[in-house]
Protein backbone atom coordinates (compact mmCIF):
# COMPACT_ATOMS: atom_id res chain seq x y z
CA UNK A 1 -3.77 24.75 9.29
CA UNK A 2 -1.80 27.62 10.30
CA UNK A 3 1.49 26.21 11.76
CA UNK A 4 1.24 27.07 16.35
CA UNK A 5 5.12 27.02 17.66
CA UNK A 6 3.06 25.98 21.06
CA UNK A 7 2.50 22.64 19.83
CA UNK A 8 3.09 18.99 20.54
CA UNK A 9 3.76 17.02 17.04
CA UNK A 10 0.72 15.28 18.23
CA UNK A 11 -0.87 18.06 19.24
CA UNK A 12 -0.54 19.72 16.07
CA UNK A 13 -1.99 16.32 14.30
CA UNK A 14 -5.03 16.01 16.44
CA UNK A 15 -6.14 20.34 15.36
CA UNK A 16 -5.07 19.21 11.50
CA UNK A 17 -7.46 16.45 12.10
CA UNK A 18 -10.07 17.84 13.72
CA UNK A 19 -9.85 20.67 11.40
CA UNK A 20 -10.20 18.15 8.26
CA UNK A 21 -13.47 18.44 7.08
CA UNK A 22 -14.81 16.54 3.73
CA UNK A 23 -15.90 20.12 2.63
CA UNK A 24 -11.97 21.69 3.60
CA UNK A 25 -11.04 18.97 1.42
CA UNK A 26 -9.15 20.00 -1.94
CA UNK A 27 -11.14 17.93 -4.88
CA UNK A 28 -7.60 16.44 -5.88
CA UNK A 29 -7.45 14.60 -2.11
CA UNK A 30 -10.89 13.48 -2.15
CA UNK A 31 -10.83 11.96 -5.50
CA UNK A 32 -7.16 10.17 -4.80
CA UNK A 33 -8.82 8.70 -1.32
CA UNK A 34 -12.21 7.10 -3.50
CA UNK A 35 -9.48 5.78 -5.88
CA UNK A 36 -7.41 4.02 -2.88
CA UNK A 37 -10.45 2.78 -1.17
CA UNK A 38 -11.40 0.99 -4.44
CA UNK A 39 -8.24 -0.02 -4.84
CA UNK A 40 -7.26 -1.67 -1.84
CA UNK A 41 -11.14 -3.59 -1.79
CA UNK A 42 -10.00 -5.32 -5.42
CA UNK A 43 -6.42 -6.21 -3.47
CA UNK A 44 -8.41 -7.43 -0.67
CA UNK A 45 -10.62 -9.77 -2.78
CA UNK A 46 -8.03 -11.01 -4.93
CA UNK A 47 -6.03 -11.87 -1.65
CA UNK A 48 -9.16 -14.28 0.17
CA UNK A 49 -8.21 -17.69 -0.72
CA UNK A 50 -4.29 -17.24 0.44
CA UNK A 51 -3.72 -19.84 3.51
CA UNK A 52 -3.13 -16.50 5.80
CA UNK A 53 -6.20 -14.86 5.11
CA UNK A 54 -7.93 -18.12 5.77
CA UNK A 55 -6.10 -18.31 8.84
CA UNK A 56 -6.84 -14.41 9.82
CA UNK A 57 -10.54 -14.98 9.65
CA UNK A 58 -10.75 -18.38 11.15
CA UNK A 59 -8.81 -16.53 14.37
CA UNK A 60 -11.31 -13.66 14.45
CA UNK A 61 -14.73 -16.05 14.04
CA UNK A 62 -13.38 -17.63 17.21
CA UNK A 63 -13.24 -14.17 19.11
CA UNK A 64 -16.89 -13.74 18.78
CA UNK A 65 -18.01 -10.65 19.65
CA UNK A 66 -20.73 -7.97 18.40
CA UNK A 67 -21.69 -7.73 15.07
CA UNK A 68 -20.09 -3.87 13.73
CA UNK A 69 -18.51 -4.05 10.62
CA UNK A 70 -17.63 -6.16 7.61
CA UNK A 71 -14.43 -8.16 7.49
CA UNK A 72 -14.01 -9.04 3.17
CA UNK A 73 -14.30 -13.31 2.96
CA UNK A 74 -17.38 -13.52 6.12
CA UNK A 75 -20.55 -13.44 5.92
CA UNK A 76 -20.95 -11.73 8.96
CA UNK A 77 -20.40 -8.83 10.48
CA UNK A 78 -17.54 -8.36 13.14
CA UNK A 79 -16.29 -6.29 16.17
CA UNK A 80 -14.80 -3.14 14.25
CA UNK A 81 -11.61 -3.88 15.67
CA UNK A 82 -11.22 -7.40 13.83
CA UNK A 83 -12.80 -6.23 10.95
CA UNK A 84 -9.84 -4.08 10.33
CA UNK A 85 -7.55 -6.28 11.33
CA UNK A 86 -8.67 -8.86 8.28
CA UNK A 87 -9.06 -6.55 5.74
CA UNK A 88 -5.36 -5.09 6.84
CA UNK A 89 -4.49 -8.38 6.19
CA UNK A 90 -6.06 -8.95 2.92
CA UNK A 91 -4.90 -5.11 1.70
CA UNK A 92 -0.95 -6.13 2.65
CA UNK A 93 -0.61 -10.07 1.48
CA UNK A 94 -0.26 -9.56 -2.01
CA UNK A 95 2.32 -6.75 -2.31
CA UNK A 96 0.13 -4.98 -4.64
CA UNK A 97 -0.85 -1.81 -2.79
CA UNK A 98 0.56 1.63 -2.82
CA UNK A 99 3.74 3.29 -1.63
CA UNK A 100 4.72 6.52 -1.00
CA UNK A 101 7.95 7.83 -2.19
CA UNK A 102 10.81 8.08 -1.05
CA UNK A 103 9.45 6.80 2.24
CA UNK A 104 8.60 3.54 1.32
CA UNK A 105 5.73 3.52 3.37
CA UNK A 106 2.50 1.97 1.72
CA UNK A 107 0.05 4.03 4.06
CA UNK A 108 -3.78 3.02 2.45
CA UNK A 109 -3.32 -1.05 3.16
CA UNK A 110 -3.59 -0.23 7.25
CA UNK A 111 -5.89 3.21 6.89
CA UNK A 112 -8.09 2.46 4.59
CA UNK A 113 -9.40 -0.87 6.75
CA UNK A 114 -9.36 0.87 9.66
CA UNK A 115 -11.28 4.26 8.65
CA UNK A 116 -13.85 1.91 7.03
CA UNK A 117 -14.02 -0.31 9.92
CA UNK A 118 -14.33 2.31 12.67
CA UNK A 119 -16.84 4.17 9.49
CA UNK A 120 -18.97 1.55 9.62
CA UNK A 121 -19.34 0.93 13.42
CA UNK A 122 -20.18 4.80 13.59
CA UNK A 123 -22.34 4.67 11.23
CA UNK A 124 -21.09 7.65 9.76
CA UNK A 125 -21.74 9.29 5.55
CA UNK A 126 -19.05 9.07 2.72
CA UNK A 127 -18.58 12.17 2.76
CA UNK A 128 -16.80 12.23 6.26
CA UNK A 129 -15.32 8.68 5.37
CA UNK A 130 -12.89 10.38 2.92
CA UNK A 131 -11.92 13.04 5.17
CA UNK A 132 -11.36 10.77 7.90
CA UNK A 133 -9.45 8.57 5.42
CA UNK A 134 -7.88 11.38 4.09
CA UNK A 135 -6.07 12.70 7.25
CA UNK A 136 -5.29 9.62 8.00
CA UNK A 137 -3.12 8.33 4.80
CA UNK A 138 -1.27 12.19 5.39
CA UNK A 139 -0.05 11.28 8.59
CA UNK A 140 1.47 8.04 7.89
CA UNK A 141 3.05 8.98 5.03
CA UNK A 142 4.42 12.47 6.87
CA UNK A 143 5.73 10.29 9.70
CA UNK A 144 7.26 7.95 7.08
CA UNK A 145 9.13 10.85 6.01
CA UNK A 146 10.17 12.38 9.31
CA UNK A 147 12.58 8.95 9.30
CA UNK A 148 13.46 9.24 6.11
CA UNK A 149 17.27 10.17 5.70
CA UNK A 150 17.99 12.65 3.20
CA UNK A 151 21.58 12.84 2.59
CA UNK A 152 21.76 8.63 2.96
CA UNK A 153 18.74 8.60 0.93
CA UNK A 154 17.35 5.84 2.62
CA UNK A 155 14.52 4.95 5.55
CA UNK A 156 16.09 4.98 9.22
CA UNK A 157 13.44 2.74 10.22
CA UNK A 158 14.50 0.43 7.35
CA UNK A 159 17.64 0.82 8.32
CA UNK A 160 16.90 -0.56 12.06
CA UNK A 161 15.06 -3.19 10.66
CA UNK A 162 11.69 -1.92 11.17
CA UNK A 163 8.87 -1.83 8.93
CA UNK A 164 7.71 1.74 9.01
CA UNK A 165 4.64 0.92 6.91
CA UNK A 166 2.87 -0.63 9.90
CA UNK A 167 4.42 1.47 12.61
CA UNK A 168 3.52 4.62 11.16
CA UNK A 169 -0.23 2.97 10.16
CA UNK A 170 -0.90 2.31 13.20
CA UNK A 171 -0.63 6.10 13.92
CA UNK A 172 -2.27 7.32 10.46
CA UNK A 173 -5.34 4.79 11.21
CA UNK A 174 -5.71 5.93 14.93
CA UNK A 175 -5.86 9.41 13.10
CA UNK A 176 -9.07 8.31 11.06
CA UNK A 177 -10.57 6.36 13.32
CA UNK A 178 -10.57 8.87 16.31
CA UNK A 179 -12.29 11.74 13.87
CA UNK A 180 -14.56 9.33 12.97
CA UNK A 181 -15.70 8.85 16.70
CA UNK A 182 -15.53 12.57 16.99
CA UNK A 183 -13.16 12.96 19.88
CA UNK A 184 -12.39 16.21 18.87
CA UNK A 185 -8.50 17.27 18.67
CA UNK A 186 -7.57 16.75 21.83
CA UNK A 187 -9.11 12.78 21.77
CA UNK A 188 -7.02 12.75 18.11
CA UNK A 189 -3.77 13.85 20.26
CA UNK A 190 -4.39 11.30 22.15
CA UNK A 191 -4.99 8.51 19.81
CA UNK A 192 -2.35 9.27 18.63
CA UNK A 193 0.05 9.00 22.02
CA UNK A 194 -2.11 5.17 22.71
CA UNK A 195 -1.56 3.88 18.99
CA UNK A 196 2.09 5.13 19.68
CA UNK A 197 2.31 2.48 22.00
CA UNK A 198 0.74 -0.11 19.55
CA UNK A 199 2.67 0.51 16.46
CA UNK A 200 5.04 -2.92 15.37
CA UNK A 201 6.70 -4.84 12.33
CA UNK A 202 9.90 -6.31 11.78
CA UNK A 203 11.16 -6.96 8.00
CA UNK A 204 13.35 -9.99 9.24
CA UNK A 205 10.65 -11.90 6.85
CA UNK A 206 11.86 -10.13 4.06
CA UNK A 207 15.37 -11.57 4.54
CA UNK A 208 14.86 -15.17 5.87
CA UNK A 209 11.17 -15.98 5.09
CA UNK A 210 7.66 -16.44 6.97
CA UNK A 211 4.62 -15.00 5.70
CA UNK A 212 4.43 -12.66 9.07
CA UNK A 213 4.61 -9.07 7.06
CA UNK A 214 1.16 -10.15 5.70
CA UNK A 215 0.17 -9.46 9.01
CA UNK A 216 1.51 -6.61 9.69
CA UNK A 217 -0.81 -4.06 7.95
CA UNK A 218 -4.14 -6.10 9.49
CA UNK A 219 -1.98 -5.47 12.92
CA UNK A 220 -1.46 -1.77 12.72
CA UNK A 221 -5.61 -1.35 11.49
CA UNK A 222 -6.59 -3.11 14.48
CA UNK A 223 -3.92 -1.42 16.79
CA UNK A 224 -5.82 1.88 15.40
CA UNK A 225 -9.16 1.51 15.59
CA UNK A 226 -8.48 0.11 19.35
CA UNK A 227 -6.38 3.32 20.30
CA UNK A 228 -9.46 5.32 19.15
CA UNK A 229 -12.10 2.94 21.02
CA UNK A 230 -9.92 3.45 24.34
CA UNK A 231 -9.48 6.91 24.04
CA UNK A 232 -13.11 7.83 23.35
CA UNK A 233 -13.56 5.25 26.74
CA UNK A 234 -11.24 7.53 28.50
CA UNK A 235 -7.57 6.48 28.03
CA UNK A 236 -4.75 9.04 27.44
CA UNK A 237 -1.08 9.08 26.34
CA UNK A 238 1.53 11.90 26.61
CA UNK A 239 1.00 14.86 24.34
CA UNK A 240 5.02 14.81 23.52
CA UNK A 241 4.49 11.05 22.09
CA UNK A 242 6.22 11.58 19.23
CA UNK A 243 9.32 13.95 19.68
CA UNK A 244 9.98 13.20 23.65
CA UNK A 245 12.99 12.12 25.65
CA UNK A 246 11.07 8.59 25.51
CA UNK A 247 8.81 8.76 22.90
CA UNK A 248 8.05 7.68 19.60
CA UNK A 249 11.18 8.94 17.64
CA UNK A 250 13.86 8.22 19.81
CA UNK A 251 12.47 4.66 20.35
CA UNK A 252 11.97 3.70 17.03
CA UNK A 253 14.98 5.96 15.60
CA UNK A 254 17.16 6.98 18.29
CA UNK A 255 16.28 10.40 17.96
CA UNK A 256 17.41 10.83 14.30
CA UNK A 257 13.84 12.58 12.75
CA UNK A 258 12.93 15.28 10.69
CA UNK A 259 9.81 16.87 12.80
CA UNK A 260 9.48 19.58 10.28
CA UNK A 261 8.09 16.97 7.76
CA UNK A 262 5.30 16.28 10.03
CA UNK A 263 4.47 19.77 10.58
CA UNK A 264 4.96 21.83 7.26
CA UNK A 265 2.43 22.52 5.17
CA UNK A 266 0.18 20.16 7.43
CA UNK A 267 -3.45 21.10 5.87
CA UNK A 268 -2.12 23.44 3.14
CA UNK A 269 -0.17 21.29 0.91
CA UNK A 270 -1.46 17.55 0.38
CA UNK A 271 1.01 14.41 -0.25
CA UNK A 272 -2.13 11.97 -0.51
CA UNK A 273 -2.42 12.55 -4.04
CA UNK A 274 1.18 12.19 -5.03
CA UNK A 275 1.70 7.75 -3.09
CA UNK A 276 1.95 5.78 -6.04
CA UNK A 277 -0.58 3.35 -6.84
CA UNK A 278 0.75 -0.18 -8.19
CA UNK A 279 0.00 -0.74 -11.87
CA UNK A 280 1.62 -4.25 -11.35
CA UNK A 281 1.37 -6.86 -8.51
CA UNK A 282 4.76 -7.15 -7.97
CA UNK A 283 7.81 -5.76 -5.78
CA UNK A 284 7.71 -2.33 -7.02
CA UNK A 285 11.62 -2.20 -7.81
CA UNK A 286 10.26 -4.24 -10.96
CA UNK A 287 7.71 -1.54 -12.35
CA UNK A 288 10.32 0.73 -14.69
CA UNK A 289 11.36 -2.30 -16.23
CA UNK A 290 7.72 -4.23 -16.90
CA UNK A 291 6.83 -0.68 -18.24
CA UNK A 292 10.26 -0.85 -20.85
CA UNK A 293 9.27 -4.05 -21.92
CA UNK A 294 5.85 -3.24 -22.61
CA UNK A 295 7.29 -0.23 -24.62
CA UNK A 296 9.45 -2.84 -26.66
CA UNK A 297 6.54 -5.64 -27.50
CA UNK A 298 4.40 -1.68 -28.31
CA UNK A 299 7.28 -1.65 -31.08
CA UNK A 300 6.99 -5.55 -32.05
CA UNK A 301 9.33 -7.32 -30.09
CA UNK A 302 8.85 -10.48 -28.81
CA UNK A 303 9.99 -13.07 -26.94
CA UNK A 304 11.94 -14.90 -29.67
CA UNK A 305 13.32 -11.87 -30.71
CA UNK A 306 15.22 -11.64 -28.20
CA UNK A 307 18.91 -12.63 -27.91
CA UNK A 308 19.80 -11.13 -25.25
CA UNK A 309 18.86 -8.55 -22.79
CA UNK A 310 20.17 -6.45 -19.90
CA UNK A 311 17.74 -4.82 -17.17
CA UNK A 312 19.62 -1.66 -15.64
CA UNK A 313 18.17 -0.62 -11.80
CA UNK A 314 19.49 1.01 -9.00
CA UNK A 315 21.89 0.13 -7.30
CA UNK A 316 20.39 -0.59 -3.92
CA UNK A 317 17.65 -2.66 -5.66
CA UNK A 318 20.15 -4.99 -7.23
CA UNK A 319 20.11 -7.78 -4.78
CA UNK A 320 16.12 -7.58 -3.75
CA UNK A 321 15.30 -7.62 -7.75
CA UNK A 322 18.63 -9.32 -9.72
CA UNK A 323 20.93 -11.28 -7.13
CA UNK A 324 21.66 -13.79 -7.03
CA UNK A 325 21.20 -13.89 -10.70
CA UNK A 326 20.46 -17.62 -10.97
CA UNK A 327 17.40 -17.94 -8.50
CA UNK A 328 16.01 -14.69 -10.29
CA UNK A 329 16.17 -16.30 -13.61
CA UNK A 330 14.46 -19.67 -12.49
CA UNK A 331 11.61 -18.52 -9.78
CA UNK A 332 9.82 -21.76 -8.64
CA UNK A 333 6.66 -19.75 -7.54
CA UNK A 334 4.63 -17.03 -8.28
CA UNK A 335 5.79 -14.71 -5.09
CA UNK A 336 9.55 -15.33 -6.19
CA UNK A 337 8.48 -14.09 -9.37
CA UNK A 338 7.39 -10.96 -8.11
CA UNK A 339 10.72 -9.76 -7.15
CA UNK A 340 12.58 -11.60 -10.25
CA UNK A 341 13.81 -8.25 -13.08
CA UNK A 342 14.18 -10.96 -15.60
CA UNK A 343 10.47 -12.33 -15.26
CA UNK A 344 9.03 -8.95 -14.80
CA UNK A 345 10.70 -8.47 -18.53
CA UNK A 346 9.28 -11.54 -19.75
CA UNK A 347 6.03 -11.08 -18.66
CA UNK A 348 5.51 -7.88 -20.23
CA UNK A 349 7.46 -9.12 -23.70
CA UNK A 350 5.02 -12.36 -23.49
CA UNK A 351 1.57 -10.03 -23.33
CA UNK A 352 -0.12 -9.39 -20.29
CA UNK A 353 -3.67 -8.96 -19.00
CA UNK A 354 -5.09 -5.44 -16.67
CA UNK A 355 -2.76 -2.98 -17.16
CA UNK A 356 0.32 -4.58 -19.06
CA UNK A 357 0.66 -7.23 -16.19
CA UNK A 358 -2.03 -8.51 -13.42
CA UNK A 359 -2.25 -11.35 -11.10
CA UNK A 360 -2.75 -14.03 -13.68
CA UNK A 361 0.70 -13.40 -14.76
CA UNK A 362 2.20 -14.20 -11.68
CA UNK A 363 1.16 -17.79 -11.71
CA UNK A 364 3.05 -20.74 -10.64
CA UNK A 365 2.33 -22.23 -13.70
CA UNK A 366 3.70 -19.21 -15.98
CA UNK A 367 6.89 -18.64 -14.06
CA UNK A 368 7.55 -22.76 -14.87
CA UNK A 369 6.51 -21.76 -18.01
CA UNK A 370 9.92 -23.91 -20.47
CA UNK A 371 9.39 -20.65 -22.75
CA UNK A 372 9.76 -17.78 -20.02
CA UNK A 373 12.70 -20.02 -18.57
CA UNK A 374 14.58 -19.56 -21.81
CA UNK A 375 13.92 -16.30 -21.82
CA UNK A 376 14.91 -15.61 -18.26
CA UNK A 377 18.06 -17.36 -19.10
CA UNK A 378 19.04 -14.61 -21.76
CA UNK A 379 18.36 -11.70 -19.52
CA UNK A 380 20.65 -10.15 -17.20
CA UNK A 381 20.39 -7.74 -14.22
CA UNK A 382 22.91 -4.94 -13.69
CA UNK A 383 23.17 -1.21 -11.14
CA UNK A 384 23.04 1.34 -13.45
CA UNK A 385 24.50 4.65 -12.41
CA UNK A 386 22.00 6.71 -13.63
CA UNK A 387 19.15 4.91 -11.98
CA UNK A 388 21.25 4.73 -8.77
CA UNK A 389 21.18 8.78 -8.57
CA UNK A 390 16.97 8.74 -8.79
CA UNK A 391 16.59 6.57 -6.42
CA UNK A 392 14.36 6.49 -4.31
CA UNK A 393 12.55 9.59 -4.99
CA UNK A 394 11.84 7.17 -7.81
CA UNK A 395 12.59 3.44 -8.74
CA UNK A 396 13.87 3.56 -12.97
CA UNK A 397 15.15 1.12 -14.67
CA UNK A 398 16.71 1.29 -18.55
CA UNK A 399 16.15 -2.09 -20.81
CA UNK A 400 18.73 -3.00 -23.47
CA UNK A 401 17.64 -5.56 -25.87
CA UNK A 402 19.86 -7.15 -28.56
CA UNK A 403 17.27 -8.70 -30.95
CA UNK A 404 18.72 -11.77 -33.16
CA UNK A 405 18.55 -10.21 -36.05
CA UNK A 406 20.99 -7.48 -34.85
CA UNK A 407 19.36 -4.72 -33.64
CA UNK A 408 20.43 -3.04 -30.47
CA UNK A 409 17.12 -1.43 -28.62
CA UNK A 410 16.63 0.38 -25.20
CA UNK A 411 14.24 2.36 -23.34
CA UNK A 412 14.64 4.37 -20.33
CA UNK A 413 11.44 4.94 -17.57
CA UNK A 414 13.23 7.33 -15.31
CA UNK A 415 9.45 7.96 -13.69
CA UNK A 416 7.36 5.32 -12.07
CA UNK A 417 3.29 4.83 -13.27
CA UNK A 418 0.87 5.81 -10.84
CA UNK A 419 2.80 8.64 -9.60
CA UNK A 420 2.62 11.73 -9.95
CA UNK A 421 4.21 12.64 -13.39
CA UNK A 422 2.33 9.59 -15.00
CA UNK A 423 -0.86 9.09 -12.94
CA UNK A 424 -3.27 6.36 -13.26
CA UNK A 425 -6.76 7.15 -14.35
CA UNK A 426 -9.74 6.59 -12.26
CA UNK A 427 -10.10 4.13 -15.53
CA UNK A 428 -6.68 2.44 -14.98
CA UNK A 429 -8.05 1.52 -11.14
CA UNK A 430 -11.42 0.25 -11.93
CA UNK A 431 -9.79 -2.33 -14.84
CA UNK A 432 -7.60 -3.22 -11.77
CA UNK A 433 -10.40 -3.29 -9.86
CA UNK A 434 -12.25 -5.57 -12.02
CA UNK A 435 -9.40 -8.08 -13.37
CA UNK A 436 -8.38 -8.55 -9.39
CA UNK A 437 -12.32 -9.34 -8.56
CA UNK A 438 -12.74 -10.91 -11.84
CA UNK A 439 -14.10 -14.86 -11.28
CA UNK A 440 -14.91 -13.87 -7.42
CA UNK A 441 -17.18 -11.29 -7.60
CA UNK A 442 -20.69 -11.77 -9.98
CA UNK A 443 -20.88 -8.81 -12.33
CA UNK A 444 -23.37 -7.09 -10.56
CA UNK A 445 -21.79 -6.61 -7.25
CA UNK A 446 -19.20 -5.33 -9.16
CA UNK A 447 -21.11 -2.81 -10.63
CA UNK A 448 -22.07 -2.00 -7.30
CA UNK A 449 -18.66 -1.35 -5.72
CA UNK A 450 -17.63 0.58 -8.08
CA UNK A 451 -20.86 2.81 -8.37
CA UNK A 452 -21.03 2.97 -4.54
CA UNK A 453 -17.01 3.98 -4.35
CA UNK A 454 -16.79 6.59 -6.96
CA UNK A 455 -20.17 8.47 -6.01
CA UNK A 456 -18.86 7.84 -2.01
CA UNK A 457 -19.33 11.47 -0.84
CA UNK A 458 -22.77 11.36 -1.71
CA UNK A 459 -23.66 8.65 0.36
CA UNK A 460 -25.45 8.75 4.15
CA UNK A 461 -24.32 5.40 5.20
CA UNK A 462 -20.55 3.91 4.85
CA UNK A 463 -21.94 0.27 5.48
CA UNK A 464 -22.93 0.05 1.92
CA UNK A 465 -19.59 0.00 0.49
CA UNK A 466 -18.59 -3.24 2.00
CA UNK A 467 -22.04 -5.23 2.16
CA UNK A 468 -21.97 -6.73 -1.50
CA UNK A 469 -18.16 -8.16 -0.90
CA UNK A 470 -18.61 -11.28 -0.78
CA UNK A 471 -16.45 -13.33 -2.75
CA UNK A 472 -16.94 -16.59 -4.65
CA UNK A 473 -15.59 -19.75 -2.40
CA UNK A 474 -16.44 -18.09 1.18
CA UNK A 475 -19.21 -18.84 2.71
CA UNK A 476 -19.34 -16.70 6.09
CA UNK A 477 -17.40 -19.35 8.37
């Protein structure tokens, strides 16, 4: 899209949209956007049985309404709008989803339910499912970086206590949803100004507790596929939404924004490809070091090799991943676990299943485990200064074993896996795909997501994607 001075911000997103057909679509975007969608359907499965999920689909059964799309865990279809909001849900709850770096935003868990959603109300093919998907993801993540501060190297939205992955969603999945009901650019500007409006989230969870953030991704996919519905019904918003006296950047950041990252090399140059997918359901500050210890049990270490061992991050990820030190070493669940350094080690030295670590890992049972105790206990969690001046374009980590028979070892992942410089392969998602479905889906509808995802383009009707999803232990109601 060749950049117009005359422009809005949301101006200029509603002609990049417009303008983003499947067919305009470089092969590397379209292939990335098949890989999240399958992705973030084995997330949403694994995630049906948690009490908020159960709770997010009780509350939209009693909202009735007409039957549009497919929310994962019901039997039945749903108004679009709640569709999305459940599967938001679902996509968000287990913290397994990507992120896009250094923004920190995890764009597909609120985009990816709403483009389907709003896909599947449509009616629409595949084919324009990915682009709609596609433009989508690009805008959340851009807007994720127009906060991001460079010099600070940190998120200003993160910094006011916002959670930008749901306010900028909201935006990104009004995006999708409004090409999908073909409003044209000038309907996309102005989903864009309504979802504006819509766009929430607080991190105060993150600090103090509540399971609230799980919401917060099914919030922004409803929030978009209603700004879209409006608009087509003849709502409007303010073309200067975004960069205004009163709009979207001085609300949310008191004016401090980057506009250019919203703007250059919109259409040209692609950052869907390059959000990181999770190879590991847990707090992504953990990943570089599951990944050393995985190296270290490749070279025959164990867990009673061990004497001691000392897990180098970042400085700014010491106290979500290593402080204090005692509560990391003894995690009483499986969600404390996932933002423990010292069980993230033990995991990997202990053997894991998918990729190195999955779900099963992360078990109440195994974090009680009297063995990965002990081995907690010998495991320390330090800022290392190396690490510190990465992040966050990336999130390392260095290991340092001292094994009992003497040896000093360590290994160094200065680059995370499923980015860019160490992809995962369309392999490496379906065996996510499969060990997070695994016991909940029968083999064959399995085999039938999967086929139905990665030929996607070639398909006339998006409702087939999510019509076989439905997981063991729901019945519907």
């Amino acid at each position: 899209m060749a950049e117009d001075a005359g422009l809005t911000l949301a101006e200029a997103i509603g002609r990049f949209a417009a303008e983003s057909t499947f067919d305009e679509l470089p092969e590397s975007v379209a292939e990335s956007v098949c890989l999240r969608i399958l992705d973030i359907l084995g997330i949403c499965v694994a995630a049906v049985s948690m009490n908020t999920s159960q709770a997010a689909r009780e509350w939209v059964l009693e909202q009735g309404g007409s039957e549009q799309a497919h929310a994962i865990g019901l039997g039945v279809r749903v108004p679009a709008v709640q569709a999305a909001f459940v599967n938001g849900v679902l996509a968000h709850s287990l913290d397994y989803d990507d992120t896009h770096l250094p923004s920190v935003v995890h764009p597909s868990a609120s985009v990816i339910p709403a483009a389907l959603a709003t896909a599947e109300l449509v009616g629409v093919s595949g084919a324009a499912t990915i682009a709609a998907a596609a433009a989508g993801l690009e805008i959340c993540v851009r807007l994720g970086m127009a906060g991001y501060d460079e010099r600070a190297r940190t998120s200003i939205f993160f910094r006011h206590g916002q959670h930008a992955t749901s306010i900028c969603g909201a935006i990104g999945g009004a995006v999708s949803s409004g090409l999908l009901l073909g409003l044209g650019a000038e309907g996309i500007t102005n989903a864009v100004a309504v979802a504006a409006s819509m766009g929430s989230g607080l991190i105060e969870a993150n600090r103090t507790g509540g399971t609230v953030k799980r919401m917060h991704c099914g919030w922004a996919a409803h929030a978009a596929v209603s700004a879209a519905q409006l608009v087509a019904r003849g709502f409007t918003g303010p073309p200067t939404v975004l960069e205004g006296r009163f709009g979207f950047f001085q609300a949310w950041l008191r004016g401090e924004f980057d506009g250019s990252a919203v703007t250059e090399g919109l259409g040209t140059s692609w950052l869907v490809p390059d959000i990181v997918f999770k190879p590991y359901p847990a707090n992504h500050f953990t990943h570089a070091a599951i990944d050393a210890a995985l190296e270290l049990r490749k070279r025959g270490i164990r867990p009673d090799d061990v004497d001691r061992a000392v897990v180098g991050v970042p400085a700014p990820t010491l106290p979500t991943v290593g402080e204090p030190i005692d509560v990391k070493r003894r995690p009483e669940t499986g969600y404390m676990a996932q933002f423990s350094a010292p069980y993230a080690v033990t995991a990997a030295l202990f053997g894991g299943r998918g990729l190195g670590v999955s779900l099963a890992d992360f078990s109440d049972e195994l974090v009680r485990d009297p063995k990965r105790r002990a081995l907690m206990e010998r495991i320390d969690v330090v800022a290392d200064e190396h690490c510190t001046d990465i992040f966050p374009r990336q999130f390392p980590a260095v290991l340092w074993v001292l094994t009992r028979d003497g040896r000093e070892l360590s290994v160094e992942v200065m680059e995370n896996r499923g980015g860019p410089a160490r992809p995962l392969a369309a392999a490496d998602i379906a065996t996510k795909f499969r060990e997070n479905v695994a016991g909940l889906l029968d083999s064959e509808a399995m085999a039938q997501v999967e086929a139905t995802v990665a030929n996607l383009a070639e398909e006339p009707d998006i409702g087939i994607v999510l019509s076989p999803i439905v997981p063991a232990g729901t019945d519907g109601r």
